[in-house]
C-alpha atoms as a PDB file:
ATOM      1  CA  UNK A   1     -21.883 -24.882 -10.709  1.00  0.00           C
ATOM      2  CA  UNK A   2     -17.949 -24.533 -10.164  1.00  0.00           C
ATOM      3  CA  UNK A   3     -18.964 -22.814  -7.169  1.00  0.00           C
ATOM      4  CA  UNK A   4     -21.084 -25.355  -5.446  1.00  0.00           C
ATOM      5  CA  UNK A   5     -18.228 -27.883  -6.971  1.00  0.00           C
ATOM      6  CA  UNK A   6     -15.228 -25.678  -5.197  1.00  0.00           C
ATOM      7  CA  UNK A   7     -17.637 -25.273  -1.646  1.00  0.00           C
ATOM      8  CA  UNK A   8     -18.566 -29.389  -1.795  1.00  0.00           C
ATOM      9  CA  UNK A   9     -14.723 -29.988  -1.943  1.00  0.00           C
ATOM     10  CA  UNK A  10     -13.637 -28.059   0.417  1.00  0.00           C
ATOM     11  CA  UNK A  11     -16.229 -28.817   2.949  1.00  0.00           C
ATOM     12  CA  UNK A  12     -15.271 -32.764   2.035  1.00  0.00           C
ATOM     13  CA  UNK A  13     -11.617 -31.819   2.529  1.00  0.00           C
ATOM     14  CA  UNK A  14     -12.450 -30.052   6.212  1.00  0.00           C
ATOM     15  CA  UNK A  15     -14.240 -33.230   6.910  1.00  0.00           C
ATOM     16  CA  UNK A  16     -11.756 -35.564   5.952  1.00  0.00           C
ATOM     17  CA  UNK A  17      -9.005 -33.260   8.008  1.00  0.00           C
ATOM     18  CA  UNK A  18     -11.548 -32.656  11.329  1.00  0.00           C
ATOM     19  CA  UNK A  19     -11.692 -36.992  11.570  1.00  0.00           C
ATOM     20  CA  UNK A  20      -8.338 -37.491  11.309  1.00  0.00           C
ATOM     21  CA  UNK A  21      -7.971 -34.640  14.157  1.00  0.00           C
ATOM     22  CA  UNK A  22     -10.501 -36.161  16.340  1.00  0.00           C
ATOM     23  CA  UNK A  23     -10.037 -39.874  15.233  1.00  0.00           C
ATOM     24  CA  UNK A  24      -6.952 -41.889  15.021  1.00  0.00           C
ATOM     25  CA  UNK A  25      -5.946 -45.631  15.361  1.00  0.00           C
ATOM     26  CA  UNK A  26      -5.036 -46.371  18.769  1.00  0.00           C
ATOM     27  CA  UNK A  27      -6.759 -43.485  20.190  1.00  0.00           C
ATOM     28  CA  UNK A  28      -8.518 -43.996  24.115  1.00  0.00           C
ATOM     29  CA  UNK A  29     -12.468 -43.643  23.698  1.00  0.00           C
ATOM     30  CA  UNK A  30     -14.527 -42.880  26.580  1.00  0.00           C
ATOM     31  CA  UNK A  31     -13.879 -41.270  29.998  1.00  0.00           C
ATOM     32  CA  UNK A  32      -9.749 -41.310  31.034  1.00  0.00           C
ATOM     33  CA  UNK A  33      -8.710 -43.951  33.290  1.00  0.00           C
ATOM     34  CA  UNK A  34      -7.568 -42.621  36.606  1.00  0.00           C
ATOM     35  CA  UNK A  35      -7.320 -45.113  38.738  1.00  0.00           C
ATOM     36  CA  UNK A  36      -4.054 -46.165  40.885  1.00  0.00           C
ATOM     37  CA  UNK A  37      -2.155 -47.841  37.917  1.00  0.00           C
ATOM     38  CA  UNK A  38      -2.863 -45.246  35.453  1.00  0.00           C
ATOM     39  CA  UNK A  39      -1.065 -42.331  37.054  1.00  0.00           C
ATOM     40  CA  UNK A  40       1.455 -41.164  34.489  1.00  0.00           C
ATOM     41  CA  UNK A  41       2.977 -38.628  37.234  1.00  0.00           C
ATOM     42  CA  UNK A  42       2.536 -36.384  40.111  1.00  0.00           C
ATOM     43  CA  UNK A  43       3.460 -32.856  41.026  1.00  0.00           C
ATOM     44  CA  UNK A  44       2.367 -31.183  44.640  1.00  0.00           C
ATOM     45  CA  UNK A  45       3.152 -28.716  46.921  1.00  0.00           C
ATOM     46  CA  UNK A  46       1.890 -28.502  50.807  1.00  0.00           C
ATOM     47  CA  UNK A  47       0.896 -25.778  52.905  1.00  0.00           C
ATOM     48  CA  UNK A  48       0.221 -24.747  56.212  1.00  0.00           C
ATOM     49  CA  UNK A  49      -0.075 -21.694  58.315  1.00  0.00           C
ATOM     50  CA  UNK A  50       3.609 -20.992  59.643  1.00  0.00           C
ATOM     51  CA  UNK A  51       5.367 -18.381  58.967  1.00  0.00           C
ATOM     52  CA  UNK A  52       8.017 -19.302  55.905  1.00  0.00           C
ATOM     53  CA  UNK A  53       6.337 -22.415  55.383  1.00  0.00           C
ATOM     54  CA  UNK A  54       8.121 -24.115  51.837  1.00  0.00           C
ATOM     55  CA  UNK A  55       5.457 -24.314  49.779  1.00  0.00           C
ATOM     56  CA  UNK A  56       7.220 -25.398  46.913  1.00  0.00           C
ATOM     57  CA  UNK A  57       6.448 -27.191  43.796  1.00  0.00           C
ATOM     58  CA  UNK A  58       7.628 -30.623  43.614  1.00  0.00           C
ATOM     59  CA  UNK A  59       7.458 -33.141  40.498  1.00  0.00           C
ATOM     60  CA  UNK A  60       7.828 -36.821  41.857  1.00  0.00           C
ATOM     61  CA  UNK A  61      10.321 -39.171  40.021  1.00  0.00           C
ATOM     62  CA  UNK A  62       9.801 -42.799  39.103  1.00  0.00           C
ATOM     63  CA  UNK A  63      10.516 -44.207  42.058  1.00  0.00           C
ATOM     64  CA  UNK A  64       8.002 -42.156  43.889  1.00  0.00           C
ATOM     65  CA  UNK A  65       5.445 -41.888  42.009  1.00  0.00           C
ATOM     66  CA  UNK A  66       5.367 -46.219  41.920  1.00  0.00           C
ATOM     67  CA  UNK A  67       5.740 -45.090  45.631  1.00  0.00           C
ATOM     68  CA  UNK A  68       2.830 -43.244  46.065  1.00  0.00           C
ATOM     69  CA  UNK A  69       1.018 -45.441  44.182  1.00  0.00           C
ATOM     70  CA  UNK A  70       1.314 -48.461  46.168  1.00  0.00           C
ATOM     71  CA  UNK A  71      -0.295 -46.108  48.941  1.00  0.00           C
ATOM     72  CA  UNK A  72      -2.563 -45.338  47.296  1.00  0.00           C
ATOM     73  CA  UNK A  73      -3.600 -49.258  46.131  1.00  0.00           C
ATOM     74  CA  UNK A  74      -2.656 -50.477  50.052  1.00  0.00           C
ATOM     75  CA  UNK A  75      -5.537 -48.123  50.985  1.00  0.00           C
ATOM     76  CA  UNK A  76      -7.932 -48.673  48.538  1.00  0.00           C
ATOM     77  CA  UNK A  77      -8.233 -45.317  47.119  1.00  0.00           C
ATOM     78  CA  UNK A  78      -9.258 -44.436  43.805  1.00  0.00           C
ATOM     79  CA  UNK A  79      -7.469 -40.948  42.967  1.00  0.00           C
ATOM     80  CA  UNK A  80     -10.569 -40.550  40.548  1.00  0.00           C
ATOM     81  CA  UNK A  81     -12.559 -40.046  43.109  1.00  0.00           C
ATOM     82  CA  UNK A  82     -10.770 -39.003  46.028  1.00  0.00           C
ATOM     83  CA  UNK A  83     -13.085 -36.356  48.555  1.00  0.00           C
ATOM     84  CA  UNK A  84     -10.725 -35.520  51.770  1.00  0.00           C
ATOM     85  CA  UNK A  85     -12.482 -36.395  54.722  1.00  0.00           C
ATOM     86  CA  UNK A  86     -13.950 -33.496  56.575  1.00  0.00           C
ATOM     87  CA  UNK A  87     -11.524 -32.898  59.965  1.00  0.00           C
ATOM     88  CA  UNK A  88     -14.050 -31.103  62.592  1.00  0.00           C
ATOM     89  CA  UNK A  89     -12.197 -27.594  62.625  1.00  0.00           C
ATOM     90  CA  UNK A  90      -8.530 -28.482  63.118  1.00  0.00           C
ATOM     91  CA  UNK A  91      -6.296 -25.497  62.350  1.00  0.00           C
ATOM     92  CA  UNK A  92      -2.626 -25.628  61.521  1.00  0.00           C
ATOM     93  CA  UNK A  93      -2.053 -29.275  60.136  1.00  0.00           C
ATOM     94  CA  UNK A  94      -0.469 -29.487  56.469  1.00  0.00           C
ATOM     95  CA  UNK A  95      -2.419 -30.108  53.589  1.00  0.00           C
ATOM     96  CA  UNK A  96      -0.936 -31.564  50.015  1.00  0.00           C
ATOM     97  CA  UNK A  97      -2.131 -30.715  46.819  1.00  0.00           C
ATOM     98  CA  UNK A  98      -1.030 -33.120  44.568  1.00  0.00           C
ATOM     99  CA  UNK A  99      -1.410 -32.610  40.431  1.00  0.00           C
ATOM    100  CA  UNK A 100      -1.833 -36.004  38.956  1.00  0.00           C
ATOM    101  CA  UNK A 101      -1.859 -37.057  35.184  1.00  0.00           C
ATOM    102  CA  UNK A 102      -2.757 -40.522  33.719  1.00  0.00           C
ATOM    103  CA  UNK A 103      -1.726 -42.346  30.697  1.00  0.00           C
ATOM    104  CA  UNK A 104      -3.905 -42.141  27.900  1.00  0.00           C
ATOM    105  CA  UNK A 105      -4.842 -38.858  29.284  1.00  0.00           C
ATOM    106  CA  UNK A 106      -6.365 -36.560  32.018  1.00  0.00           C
ATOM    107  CA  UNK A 107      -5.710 -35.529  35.321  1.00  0.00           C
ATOM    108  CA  UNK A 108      -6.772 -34.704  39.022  1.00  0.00           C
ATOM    109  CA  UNK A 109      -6.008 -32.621  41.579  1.00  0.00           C
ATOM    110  CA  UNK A 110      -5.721 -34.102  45.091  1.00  0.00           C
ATOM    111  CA  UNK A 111      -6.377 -32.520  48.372  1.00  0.00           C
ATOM    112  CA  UNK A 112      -5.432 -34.119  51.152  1.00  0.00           C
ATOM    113  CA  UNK A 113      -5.537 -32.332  54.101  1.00  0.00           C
ATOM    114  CA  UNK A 114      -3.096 -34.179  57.235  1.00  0.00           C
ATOM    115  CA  UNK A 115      -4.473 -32.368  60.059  1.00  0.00           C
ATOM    116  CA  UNK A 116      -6.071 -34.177  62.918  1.00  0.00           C
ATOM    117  CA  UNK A 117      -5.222 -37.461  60.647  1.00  0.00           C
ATOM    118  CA  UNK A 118      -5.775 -40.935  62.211  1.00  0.00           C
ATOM    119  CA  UNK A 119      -2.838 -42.855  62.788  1.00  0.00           C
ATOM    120  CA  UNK A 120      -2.234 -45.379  59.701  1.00  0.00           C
ATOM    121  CA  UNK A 121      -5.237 -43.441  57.459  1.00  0.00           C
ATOM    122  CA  UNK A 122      -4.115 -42.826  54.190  1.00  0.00           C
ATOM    123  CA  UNK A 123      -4.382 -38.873  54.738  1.00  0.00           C
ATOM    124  CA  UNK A 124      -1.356 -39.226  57.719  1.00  0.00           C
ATOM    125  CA  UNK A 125       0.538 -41.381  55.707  1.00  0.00           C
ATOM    126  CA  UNK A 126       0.609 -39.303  52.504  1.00  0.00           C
ATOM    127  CA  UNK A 127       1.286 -36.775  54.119  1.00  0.00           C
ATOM    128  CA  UNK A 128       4.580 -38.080  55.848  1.00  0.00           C
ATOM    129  CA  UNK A 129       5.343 -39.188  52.476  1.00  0.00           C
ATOM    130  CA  UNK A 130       5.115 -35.841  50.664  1.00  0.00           C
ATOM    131  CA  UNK A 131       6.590 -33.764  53.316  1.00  0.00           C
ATOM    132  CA  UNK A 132       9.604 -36.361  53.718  1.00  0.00           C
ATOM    133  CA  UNK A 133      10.160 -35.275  49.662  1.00  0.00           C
ATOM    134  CA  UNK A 134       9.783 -31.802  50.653  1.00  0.00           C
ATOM    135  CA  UNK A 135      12.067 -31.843  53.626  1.00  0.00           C
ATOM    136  CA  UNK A 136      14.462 -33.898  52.087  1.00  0.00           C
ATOM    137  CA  UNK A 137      14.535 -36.524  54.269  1.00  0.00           C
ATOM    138  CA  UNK A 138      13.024 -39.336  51.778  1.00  0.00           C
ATOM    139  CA  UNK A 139      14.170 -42.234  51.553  1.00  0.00           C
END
């Protein structure tokens, strides 16, 4: 009888520590938010096939990622859900791989290949905008 006594408490004591773990006041329920406002930061690094190409890591500030953010709102795209569009074969453009996390939680990685881009499309413009950061020559 202890026995069963000693296993019941303990297995009501694992409970009681496994909800608090999983459950707490304030806590986001359901699938994370990533849309445009929610993006908590951002991180990328470009490529391209040149010879000493700086395909460094960058973490945005602030300031850029409100930035990038307002590009991505002025075009209407939902990071969530972002698919690059497909660019017929092109060959030596740069393309951005940006790391995003959201408040409350999650992130997404973002491909966005600039080759062959369309004037004023979202995929030219973010990619001026990233390799501006990269070069240095941000404003």
């Amino acid at each position: 009888m202890r026995r069963l006594m000693a296993v019941v408490t303990a297995s009501g004591a694992l409970a009681v520590v496994l909800t608090g773990c999983i459950f707490y006041p304030g806590q986001h329920m359901g699938p994370a938010d990533r849309s445009a406002e929610n993006i908590g930061g951002v991180r990328f690094w470009q490529t391209q096939a040149v010879p000493g190409f700086d395909s460094s890591e960058y973490t945005l500030s602030d300031d850029q990622v409100d930035r990038f953010r307002d590009l991505l709102i002025a075009h209407d795209i939902d990071p969530g859900d972002y698919r690059t569009p497909q660019n017929e074969g092109c060959t030596g453009g740069v393309t951005t791989r940006a790391q995003l996390w959201f408040h409350m939680g999650g992130d997404k990685e973002m491909i966005i290949d600039g080759c062959a881009a369309p004037d004023g499309s979202f995929e030219q413009e973010a990619t001026d905008f990233f390799s501006a950061i990269r070069t240095g020559s941000a404003g």
